[in-house]
Protein backbone atom coordinates (compact mmCIF):
# COMPACT_ATOMS: atom_id res chain seq x y z
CA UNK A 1 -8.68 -122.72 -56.47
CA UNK A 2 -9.90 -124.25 -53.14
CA UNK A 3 -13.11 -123.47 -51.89
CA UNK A 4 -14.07 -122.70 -48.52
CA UNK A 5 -17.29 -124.55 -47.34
CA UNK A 6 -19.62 -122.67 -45.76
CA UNK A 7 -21.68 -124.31 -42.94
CA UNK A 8 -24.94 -123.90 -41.60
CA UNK A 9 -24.55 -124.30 -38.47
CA UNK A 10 -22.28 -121.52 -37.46
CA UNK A 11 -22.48 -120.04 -34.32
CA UNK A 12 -22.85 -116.36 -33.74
CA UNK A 13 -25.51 -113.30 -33.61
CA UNK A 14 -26.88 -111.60 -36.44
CA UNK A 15 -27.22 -107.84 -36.81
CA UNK A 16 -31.09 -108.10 -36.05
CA UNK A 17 -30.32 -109.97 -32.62
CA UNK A 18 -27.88 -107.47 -31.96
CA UNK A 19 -29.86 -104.43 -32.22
CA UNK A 20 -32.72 -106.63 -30.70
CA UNK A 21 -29.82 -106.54 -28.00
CA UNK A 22 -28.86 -103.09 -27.69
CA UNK A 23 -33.06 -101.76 -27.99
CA UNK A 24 -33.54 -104.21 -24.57
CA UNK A 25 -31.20 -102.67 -22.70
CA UNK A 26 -32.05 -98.90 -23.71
CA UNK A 27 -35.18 -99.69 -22.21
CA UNK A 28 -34.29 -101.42 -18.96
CA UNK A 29 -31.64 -98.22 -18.64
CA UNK A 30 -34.53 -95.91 -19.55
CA UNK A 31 -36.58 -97.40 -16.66
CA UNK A 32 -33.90 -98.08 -13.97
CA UNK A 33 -32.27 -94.09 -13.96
CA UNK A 34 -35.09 -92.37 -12.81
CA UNK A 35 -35.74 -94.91 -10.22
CA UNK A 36 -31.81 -94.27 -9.04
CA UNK A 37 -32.07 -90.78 -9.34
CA UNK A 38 -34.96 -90.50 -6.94
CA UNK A 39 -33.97 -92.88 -4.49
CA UNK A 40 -30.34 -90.98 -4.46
CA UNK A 41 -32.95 -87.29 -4.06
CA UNK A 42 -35.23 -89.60 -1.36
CA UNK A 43 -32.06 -90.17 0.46
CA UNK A 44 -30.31 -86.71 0.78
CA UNK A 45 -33.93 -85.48 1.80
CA UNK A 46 -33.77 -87.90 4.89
CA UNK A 47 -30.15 -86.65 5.27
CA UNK A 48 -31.01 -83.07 5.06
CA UNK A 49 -34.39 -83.63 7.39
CA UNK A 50 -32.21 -85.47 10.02
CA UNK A 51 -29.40 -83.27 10.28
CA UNK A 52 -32.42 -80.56 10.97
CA UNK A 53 -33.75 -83.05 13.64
CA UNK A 54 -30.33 -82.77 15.40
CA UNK A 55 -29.80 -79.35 14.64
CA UNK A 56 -33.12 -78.53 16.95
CA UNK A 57 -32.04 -81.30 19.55
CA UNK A 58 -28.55 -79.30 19.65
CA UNK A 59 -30.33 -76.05 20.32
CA UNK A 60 -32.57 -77.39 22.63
CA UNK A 61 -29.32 -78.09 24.88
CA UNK A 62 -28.31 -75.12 23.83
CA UNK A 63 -31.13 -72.83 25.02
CA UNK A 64 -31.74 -75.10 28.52
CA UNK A 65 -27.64 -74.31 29.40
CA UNK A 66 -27.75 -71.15 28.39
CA UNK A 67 -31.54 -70.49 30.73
CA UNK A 68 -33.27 -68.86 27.51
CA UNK A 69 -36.17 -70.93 28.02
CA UNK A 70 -37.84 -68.45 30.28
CA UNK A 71 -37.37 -65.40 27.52
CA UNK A 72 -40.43 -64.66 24.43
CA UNK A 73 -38.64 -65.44 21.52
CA UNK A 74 -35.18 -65.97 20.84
CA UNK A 75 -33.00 -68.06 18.07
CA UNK A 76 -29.56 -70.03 17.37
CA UNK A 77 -27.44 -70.17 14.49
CA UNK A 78 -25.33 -73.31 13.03
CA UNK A 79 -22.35 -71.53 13.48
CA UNK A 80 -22.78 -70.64 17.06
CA UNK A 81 -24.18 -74.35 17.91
CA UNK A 82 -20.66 -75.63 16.05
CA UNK A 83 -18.39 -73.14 17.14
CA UNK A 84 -19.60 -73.50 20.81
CA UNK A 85 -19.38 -77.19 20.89
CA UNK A 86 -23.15 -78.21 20.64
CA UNK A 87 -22.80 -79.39 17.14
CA UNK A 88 -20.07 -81.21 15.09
CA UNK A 89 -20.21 -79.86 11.73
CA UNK A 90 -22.84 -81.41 9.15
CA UNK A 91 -22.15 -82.96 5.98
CA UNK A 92 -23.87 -81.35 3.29
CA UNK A 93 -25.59 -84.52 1.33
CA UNK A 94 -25.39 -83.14 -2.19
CA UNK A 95 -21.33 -81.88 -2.06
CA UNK A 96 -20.58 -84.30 0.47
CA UNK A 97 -18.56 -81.89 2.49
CA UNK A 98 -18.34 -79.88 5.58
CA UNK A 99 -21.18 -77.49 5.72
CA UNK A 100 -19.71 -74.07 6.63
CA UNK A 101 -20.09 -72.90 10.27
CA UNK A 102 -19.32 -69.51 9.80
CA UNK A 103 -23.28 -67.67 9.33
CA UNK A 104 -24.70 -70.11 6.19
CA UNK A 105 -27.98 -68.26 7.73
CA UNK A 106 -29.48 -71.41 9.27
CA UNK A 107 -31.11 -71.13 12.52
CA UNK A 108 -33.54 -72.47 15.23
CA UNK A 109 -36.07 -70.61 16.78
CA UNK A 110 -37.93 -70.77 20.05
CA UNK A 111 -41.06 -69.42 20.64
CA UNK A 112 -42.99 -68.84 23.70
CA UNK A 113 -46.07 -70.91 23.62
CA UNK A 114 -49.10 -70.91 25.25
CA UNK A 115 -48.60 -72.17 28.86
CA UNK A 116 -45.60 -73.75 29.45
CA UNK A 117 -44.93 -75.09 26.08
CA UNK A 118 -41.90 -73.73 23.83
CA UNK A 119 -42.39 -73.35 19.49
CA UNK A 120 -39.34 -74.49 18.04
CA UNK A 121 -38.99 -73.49 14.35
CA UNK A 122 -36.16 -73.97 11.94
CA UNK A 123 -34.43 -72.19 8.73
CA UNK A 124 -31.81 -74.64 7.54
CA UNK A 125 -30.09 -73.78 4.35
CA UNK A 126 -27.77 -76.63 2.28
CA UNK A 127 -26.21 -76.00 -0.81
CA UNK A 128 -28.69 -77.32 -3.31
CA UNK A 129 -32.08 -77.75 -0.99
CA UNK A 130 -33.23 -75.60 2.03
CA UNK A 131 -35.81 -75.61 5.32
CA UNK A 132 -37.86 -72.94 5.39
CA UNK A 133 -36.90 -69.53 4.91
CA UNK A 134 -34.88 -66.87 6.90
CA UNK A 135 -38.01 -64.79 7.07
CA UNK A 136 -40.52 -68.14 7.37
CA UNK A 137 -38.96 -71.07 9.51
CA UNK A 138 -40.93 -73.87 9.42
CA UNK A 139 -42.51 -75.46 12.75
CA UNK A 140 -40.72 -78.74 13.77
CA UNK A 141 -43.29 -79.93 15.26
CA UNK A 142 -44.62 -80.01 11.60
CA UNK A 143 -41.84 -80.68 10.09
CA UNK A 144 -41.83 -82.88 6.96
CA UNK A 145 -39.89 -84.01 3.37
CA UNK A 146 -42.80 -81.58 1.67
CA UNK A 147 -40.98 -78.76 3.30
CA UNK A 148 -37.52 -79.51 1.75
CA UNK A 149 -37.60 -77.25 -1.27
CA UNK A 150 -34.24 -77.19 -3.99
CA UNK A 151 -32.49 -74.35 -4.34
């Protein structure tokens, strides 16, 4: 019978450095998917918060064509900024698709200030986050990512 000769010098990992392996990586995944997760939240907040931006520039157009500016108080909808041409469609940033432009309740709002300065305030709604309420808009003027609250 022949035997094999084992040497000592064989090349390979044992269990230990393995698991030693496997316990590494657990942690640097542990550490690195919460980081990705809220960068991926930070960056549909500054998606949500700009399309709000554009969505108060669009009724600003809006309410100077359409001479509101002289009335008290008086508000816009999504779907009437889309549907009329002042707005192409947003892009929700959590479903990645079209936001509806038939009455998802967001609006602007413009105030009469004091003088002959105009309040614009906004209610927009996405699927998973939202600006205000229909009841409360928030102030753009004060607008900011603490006001972006999940659904």
């Amino acid at each position: 019978m022949m035997r094999r000769r084992v040497s000592l010098d064989e090349s390979g990992l044992t269990l230990i450095e393995l698991l030693a392996v496997v316990v590494i990586l657990g942690i640097i995944s542990a550490i690195a998917i919460p980081i990705t997760n809220s960068v991926i939240q930070e960056s549909r907040n500054r998606a949500f918060l700009s399309n709000a931006m554009v969505m108060k520039e669009a009724a600003t157009v809006y309410f100077r064509e359409s001479f509101i500016l002289s009335g008290q108080e008086t508000s816009v909808n999504y779907g009437q900024l889309v549907q009329e041409g002042y707005l192409h469609p947003f892009v929700d940033p959590d479903t990645r698709e079209r936001m509806p432009d038939d009455g998802n309740g967001s609006f602007v709002r413009l105030e009469r200030g004091e003088g002959s300065q105009f309040i614009y305030s906004i209610y927009m709604r996405g699927t998973n986050r939202h600006i205000g309420t229909d009841t409360a808009p928030v102030q753009i003027d004060e607008l900011d990512y603490e006001d972006i609250v999940s659904n």
